[in-house]
Protein backbone atom coordinates (compact mmCIF):
# COMPACT_ATOMS: atom_id res chain seq x y z
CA UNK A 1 38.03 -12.69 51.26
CA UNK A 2 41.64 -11.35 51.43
CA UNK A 3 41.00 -10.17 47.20
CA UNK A 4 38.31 -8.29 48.67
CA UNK A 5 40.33 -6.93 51.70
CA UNK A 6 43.29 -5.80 48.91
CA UNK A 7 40.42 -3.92 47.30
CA UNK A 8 38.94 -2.08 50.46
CA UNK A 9 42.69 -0.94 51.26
CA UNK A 10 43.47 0.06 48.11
CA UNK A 11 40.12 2.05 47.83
CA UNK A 12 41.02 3.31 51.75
CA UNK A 13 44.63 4.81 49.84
CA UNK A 14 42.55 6.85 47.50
CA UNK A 15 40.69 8.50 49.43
CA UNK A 16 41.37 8.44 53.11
CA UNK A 17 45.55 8.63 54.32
CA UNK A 18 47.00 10.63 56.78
CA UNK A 19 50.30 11.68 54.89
CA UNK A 20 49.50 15.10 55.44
CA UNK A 21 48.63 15.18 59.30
CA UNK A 22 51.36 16.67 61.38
CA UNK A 23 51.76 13.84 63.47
CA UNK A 24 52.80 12.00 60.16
CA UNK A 25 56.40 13.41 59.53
CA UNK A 26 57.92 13.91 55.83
CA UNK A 27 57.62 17.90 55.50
CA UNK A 28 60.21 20.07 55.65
CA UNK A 29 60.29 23.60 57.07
CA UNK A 30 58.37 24.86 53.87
CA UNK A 31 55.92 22.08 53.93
CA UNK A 32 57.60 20.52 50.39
CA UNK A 33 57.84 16.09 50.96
CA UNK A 34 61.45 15.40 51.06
CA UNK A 35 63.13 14.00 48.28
CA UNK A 36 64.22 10.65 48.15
CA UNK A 37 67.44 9.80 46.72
CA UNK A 38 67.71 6.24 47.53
CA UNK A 39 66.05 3.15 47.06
CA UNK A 40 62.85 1.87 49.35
CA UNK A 41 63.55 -1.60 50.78
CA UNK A 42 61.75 -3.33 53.40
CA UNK A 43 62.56 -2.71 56.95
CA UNK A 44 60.56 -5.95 58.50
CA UNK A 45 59.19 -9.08 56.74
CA UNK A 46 55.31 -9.43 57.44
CA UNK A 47 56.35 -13.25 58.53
CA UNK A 48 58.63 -12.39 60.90
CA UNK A 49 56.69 -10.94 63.92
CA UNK A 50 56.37 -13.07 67.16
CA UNK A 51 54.80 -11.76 70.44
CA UNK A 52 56.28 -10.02 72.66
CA UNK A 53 56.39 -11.01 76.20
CA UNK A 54 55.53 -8.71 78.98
CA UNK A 55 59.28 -7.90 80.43
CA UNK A 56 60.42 -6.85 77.10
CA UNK A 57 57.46 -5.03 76.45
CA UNK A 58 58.23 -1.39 75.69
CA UNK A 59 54.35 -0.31 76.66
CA UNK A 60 54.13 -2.91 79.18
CA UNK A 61 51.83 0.25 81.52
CA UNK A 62 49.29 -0.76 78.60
CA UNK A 63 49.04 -4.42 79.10
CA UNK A 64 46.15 -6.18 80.50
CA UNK A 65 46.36 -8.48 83.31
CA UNK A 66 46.07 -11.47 81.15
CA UNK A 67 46.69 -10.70 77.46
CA UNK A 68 44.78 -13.57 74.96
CA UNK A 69 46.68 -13.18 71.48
CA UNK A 70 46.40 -16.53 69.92
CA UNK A 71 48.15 -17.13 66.56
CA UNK A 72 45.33 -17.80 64.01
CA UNK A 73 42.95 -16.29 65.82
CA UNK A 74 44.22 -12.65 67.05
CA UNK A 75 47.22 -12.58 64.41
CA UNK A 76 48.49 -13.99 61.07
CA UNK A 77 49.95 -12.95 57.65
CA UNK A 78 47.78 -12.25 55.18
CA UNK A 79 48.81 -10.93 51.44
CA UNK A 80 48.19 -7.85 52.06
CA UNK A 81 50.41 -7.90 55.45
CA UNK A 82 50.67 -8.52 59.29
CA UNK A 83 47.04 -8.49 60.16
CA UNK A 84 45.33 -8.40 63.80
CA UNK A 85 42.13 -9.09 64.38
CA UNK A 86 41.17 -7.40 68.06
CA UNK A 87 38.49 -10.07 67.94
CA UNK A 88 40.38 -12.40 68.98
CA UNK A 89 43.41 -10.49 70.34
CA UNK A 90 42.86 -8.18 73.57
CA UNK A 91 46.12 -6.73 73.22
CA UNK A 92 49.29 -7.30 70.11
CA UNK A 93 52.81 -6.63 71.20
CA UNK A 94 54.90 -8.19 68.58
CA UNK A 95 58.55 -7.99 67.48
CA UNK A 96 61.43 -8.87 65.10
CA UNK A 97 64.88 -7.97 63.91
CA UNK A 98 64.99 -4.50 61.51
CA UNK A 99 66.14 -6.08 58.05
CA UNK A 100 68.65 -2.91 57.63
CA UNK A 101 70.10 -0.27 59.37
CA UNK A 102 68.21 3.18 59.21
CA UNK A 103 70.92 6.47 59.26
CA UNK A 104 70.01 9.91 59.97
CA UNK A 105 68.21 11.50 56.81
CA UNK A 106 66.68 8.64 55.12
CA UNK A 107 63.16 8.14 54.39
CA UNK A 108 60.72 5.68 56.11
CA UNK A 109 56.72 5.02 54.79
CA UNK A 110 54.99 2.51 56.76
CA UNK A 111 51.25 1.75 55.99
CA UNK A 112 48.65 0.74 58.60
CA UNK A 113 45.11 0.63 57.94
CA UNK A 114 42.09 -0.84 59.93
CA UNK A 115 38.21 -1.30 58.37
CA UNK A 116 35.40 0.33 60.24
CA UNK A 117 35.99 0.34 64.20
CA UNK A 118 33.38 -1.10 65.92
CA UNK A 119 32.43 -1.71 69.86
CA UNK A 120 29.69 -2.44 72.00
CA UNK A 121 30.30 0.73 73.92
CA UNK A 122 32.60 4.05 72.54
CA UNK A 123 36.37 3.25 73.39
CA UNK A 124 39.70 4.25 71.90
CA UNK A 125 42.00 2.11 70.15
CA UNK A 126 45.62 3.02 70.11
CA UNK A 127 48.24 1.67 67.54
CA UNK A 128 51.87 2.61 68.25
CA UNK A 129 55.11 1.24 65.64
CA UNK A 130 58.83 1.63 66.99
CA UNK A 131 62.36 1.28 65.91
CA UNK A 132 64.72 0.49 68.54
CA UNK A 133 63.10 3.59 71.20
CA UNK A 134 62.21 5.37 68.22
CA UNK A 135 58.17 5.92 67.80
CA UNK A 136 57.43 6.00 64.17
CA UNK A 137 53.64 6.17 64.34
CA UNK A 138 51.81 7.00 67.34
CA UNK A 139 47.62 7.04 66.79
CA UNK A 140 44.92 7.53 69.27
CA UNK A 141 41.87 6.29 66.98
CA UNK A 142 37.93 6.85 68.23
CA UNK A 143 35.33 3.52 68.52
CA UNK A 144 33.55 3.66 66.79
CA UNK A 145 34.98 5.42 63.99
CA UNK A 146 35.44 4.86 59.79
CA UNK A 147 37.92 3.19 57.84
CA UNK A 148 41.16 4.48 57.72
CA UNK A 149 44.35 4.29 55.97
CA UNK A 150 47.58 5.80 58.35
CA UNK A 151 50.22 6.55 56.00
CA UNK A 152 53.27 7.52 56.97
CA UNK A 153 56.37 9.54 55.71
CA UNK A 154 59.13 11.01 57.56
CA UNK A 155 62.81 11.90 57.57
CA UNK A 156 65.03 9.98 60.17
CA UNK A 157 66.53 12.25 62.74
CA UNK A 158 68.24 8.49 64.57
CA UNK A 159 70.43 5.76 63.85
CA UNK A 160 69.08 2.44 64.04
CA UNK A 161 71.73 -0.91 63.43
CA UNK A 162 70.74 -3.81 61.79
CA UNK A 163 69.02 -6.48 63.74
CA UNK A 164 67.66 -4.16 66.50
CA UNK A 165 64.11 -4.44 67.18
CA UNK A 166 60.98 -2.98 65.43
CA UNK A 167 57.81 -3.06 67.61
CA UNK A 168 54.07 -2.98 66.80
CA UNK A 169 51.92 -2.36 69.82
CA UNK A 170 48.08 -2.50 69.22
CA UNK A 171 45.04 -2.55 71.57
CA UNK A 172 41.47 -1.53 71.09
CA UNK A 173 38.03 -2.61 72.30
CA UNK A 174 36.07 -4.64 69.75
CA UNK A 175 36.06 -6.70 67.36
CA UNK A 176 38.29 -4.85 64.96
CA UNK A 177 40.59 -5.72 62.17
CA UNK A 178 44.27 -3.59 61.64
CA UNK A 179 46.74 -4.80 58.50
CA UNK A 180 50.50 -3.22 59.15
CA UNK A 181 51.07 -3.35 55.08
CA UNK A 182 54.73 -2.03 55.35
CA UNK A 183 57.39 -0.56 56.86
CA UNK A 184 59.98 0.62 53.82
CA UNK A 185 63.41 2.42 54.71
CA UNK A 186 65.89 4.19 52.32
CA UNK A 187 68.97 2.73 51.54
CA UNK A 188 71.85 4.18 49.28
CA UNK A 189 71.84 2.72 46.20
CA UNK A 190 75.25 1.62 45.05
């Protein structure tokens, strides 16, 4: 199963990414992709993300009454990355520690995709990924609605420390399966 999920994302990166959407970021006033100078090194560790509990919830207006999220079920690590499966989770707010600092001007790619979205009546599904109070990806995404792969570039206009927290937030209606691949930052190189 998860040799054929690789497949179906890397098949989704050929043909259906965002990159160029202006929500997405990375452009500069002429439209060119900045240059990176740096190195790309993780920002977060797929293993690392535990829930989130509703007081430090940064989107707590979007939680449910009584959110069911079970590890296993709704959430786990797969090898292609942090994967929920809205199955079996009615709402993901998960958390950890950024791995490095982010300064103002570097580059950060993240990579979400989901497979088809499917529901037993149209909804929206909405996907949000933050560092520190910074949103990084925002999407609004139609149920039903095709395979999609959200990737991401943009320039840093924020500092971020070390240690401070990256969020995922992720709800939709369904039985629906999202994989947060990566979130890379640029570092110096020495």
């Amino acid at each position: 199963m998860t040799s054929r999920r690789l497949f179906f994302a890397c098949a989704l990166a050929a043909g259906c990414g965002d990159a160029g959407s202006p929500s997405s970021g990375g452009t500069d006033s002429t439209g060119s992709v900045a240059e990176i100078d740096g190195t790309m090194v993780d920002l977060v560790k797929p293993q690392a993300w535990v829930q989130l509990g509703a007081d430090a919830d940064p989107l707590r207006d979007h939680r449910p009454a009584s959110v069911e999220c079970p590890l296993g079920v709704g959430w786990l690590v797969e090898v292609t990355g942090f994967e929920v499966n809205t199955g079996g989770c009615n709402y993901g707010a998960f958390t950890q520690p950024s791995l490095r600092e982010i300064v103002p001007g570097a580059q950060i790619s993240l990579n979400l995709y989901h497979f088809d979205l499917v529901a037993a009546e149209p909804a929206t599904a909405h996907a949000v990924i933050m560092a520190g109070d910074h949103v990084l990806l925002e999407r609004e995404v139609e149920i039903p609605g095709k395979a999609m792969v959200h990737d991401v570039d943009l320039v840093a206009d924020f500092a971020l420390a070390a240690g401070e927290p990256v969020v995922f937030h992720l709800h939709d209606h369904g039985q629906n399966t999202w994989t947060l691949a990566s979130i890379q930052v640029e570092v110096e190189d020495p």
